[in-house]
C-alpha atoms as a PDB file:
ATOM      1  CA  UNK A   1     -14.711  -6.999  13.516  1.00  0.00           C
ATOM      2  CA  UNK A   2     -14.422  -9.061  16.571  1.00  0.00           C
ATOM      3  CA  UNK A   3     -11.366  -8.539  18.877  1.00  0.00           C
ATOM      4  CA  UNK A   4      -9.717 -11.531  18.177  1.00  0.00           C
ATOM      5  CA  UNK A   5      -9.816 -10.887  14.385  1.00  0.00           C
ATOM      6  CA  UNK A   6      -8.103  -7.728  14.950  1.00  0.00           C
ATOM      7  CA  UNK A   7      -5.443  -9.334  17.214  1.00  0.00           C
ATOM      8  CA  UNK A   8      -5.050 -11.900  14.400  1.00  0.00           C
ATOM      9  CA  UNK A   9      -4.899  -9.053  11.563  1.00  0.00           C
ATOM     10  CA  UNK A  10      -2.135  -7.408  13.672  1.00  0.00           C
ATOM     11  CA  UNK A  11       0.227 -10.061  14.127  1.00  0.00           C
ATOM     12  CA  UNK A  12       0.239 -10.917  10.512  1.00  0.00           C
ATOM     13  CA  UNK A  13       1.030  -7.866   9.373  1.00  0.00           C
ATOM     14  CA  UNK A  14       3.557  -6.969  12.242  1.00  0.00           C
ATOM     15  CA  UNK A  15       7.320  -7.526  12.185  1.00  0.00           C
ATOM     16  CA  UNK A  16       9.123  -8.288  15.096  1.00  0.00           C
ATOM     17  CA  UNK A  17      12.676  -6.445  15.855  1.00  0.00           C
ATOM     18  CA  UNK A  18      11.401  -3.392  13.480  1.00  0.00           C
ATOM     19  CA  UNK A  19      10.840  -0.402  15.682  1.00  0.00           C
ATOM     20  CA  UNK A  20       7.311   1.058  15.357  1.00  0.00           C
ATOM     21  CA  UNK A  21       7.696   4.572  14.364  1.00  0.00           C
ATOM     22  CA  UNK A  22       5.081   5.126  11.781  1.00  0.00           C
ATOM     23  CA  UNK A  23       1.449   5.618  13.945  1.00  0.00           C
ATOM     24  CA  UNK A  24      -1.982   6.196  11.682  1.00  0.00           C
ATOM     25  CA  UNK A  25      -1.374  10.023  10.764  1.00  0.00           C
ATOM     26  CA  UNK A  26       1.588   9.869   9.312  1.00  0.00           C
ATOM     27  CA  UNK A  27       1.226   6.227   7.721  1.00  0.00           C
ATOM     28  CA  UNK A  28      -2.011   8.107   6.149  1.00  0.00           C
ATOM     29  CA  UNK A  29       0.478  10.725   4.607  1.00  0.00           C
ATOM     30  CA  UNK A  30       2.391   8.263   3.130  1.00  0.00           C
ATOM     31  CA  UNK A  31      -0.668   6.689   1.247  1.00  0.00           C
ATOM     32  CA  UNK A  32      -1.929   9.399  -0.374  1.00  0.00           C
ATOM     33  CA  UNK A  33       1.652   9.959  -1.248  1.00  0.00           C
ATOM     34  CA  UNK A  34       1.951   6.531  -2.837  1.00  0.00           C
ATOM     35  CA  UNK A  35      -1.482   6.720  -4.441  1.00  0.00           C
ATOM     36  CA  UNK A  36      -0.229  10.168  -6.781  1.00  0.00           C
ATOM     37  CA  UNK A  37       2.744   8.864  -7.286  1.00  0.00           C
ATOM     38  CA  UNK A  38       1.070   5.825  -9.222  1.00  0.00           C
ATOM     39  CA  UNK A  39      -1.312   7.801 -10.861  1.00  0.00           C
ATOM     40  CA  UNK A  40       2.180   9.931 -11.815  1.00  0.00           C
ATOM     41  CA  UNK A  41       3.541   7.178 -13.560  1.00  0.00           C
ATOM     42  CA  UNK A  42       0.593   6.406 -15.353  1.00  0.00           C
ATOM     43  CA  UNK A  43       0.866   9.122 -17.075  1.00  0.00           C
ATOM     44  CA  UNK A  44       4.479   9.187 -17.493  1.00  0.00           C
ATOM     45  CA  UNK A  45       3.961   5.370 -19.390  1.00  0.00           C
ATOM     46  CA  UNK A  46       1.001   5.881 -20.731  1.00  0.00           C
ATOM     47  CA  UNK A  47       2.475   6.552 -24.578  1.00  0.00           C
ATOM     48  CA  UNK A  48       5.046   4.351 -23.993  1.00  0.00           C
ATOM     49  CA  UNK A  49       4.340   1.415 -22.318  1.00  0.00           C
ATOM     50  CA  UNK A  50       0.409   0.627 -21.738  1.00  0.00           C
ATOM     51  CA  UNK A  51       0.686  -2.402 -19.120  1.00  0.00           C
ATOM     52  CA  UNK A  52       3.271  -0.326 -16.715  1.00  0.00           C
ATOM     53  CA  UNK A  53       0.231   1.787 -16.886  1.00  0.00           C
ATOM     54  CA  UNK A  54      -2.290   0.184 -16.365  1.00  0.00           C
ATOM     55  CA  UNK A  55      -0.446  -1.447 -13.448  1.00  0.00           C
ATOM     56  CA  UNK A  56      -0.129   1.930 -12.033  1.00  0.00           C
ATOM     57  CA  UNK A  57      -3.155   3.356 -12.453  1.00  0.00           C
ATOM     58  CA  UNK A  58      -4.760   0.137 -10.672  1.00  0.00           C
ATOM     59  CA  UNK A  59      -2.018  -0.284  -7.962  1.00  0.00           C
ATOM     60  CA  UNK A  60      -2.982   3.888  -7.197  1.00  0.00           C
ATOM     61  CA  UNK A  61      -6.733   3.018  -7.590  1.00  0.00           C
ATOM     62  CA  UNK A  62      -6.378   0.224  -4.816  1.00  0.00           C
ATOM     63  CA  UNK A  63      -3.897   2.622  -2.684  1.00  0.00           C
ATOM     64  CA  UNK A  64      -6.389   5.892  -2.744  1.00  0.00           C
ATOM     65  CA  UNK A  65      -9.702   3.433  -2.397  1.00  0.00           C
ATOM     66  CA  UNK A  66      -8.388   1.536   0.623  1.00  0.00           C
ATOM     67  CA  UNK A  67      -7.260   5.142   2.252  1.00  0.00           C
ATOM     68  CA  UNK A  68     -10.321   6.659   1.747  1.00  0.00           C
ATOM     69  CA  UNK A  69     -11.944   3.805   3.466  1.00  0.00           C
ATOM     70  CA  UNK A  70      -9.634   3.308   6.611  1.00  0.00           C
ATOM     71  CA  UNK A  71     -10.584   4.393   9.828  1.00  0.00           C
ATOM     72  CA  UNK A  72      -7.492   6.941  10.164  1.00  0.00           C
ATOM     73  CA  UNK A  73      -6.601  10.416   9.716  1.00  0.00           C
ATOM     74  CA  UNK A  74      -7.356  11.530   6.109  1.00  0.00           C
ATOM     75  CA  UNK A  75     -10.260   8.683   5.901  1.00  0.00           C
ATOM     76  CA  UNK A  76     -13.567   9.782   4.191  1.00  0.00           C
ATOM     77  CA  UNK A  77     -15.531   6.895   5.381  1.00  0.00           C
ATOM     78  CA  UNK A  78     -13.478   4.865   7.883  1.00  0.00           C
ATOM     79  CA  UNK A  79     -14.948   0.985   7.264  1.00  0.00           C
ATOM     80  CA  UNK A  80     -11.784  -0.223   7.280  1.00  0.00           C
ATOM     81  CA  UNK A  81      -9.713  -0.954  10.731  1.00  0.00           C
ATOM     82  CA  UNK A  82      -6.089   0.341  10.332  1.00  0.00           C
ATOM     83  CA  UNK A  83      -5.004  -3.529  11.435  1.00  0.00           C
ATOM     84  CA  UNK A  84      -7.196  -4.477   8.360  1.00  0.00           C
ATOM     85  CA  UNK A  85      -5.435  -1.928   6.545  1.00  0.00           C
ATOM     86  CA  UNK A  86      -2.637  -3.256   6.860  1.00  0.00           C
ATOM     87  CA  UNK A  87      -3.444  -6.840   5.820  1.00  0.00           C
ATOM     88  CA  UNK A  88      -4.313  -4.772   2.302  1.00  0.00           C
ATOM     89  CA  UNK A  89      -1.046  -3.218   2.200  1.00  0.00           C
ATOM     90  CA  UNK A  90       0.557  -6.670   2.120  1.00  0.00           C
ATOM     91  CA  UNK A  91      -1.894  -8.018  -0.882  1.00  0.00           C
ATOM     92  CA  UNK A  92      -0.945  -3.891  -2.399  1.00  0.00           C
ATOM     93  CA  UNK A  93       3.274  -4.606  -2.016  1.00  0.00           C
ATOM     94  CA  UNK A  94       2.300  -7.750  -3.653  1.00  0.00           C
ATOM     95  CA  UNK A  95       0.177  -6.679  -6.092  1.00  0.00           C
ATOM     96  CA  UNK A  96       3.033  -4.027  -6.894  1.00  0.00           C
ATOM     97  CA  UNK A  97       5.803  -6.337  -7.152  1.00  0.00           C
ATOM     98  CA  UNK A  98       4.445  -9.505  -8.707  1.00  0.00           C
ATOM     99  CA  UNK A  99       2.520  -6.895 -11.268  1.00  0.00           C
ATOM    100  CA  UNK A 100       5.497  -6.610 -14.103  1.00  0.00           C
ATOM    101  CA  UNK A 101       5.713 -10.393 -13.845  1.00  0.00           C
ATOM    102  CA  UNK A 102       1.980 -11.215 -14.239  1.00  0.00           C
ATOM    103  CA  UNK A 103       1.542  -8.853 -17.018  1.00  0.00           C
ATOM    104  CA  UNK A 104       5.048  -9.415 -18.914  1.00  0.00           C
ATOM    105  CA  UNK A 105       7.244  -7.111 -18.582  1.00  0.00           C
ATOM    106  CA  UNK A 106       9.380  -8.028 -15.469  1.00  0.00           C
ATOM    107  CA  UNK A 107      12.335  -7.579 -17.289  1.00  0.00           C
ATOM    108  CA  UNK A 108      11.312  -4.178 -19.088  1.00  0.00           C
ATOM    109  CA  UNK A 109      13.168  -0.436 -17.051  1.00  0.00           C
ATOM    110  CA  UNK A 110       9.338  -0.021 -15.994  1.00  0.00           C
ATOM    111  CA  UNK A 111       8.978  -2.245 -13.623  1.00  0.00           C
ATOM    112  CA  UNK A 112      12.076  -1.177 -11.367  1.00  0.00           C
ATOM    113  CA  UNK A 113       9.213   1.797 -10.688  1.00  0.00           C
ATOM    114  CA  UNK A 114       7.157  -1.269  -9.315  1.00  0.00           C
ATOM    115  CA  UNK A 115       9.899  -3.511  -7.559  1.00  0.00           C
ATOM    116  CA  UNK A 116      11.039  -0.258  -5.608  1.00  0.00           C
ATOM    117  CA  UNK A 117       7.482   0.385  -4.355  1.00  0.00           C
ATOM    118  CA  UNK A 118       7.049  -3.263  -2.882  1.00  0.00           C
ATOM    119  CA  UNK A 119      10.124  -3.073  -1.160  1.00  0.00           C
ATOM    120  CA  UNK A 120       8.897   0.714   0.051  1.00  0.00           C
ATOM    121  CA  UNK A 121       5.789  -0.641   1.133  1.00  0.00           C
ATOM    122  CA  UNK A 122       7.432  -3.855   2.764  1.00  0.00           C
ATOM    123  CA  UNK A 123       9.146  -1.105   5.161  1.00  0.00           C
ATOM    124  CA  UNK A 124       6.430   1.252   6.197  1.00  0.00           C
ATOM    125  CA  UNK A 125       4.796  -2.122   6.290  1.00  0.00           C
ATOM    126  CA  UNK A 126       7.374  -3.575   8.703  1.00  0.00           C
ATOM    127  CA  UNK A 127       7.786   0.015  10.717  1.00  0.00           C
ATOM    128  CA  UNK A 128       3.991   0.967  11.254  1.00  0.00           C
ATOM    129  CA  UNK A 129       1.999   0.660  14.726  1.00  0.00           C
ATOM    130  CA  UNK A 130      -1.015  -1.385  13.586  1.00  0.00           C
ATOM    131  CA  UNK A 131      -1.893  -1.388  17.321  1.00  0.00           C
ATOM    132  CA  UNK A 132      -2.162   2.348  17.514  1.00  0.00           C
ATOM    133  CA  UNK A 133      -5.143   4.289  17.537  1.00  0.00           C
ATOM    134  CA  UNK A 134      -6.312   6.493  14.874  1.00  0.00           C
ATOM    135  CA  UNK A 135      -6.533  10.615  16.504  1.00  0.00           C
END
């Protein structure tokens, strides 16, 4: 990826007045983290309710796949730039909290699992160095 797509990348995803205190490490952590935790609630809902599922299990699929891709700490491959990683966390906290909507049941005790994730990821989004460099 050329330099000034990177530069680009990092400026969407970057918030301005939100101190950076979240560098690749520790922002790896945190995915892997979020990844079980959907797969968790798949299986919690899985009896019960099929789509709050199935939301999890592919919000945790898309988590685990893009961390096992990103060039940081706890990355098998590393094809993915951590500012490109963070572009995917945006589409991720949207995927997360437009998911109960798209698949109807926004209004169903599920989806506050989902709503509280976006706003989660909207933070570590928001507090992460996308300009740091992986160790």
């Amino acid at each position: 990826m050329a330099l000034e797509q990177v530069s680009s990348v990092v400026d969407y995803v970057t918030v301005p007045g939100v101190e950076k205190t979240i560098g690749p490490g520790k922002h790896a952590m945190l995915d892997y983290g979020v990844a079980f935790t959907f797969f968790s609630l798949a299986a919690k809902f899985w009896h019960s309710h099929r789509p709050a599922a199935t939301l999890a299990i592919f919000n945790g699929a898309m988590v685990l796949g893009v961390s096992m891709f990103t060039d940081y700490p706890g990355g098998l491959w590393r094809k993915i730039s951590f500012p490109m990683h963070g572009a995917l966390d945006v589409m991720q906290a949207a995927t997360a909290g437009l998911g109960p909507v798209v698949m109807g049941f926004a209004g169903d005790e599920e989806a506050r699992a989902f709503y509280g994730q976006a706003l989660s990821e909207v933070g570590v989004i928001a507090a992460t160095d996308w300009r740091a460099q992986a160790a």
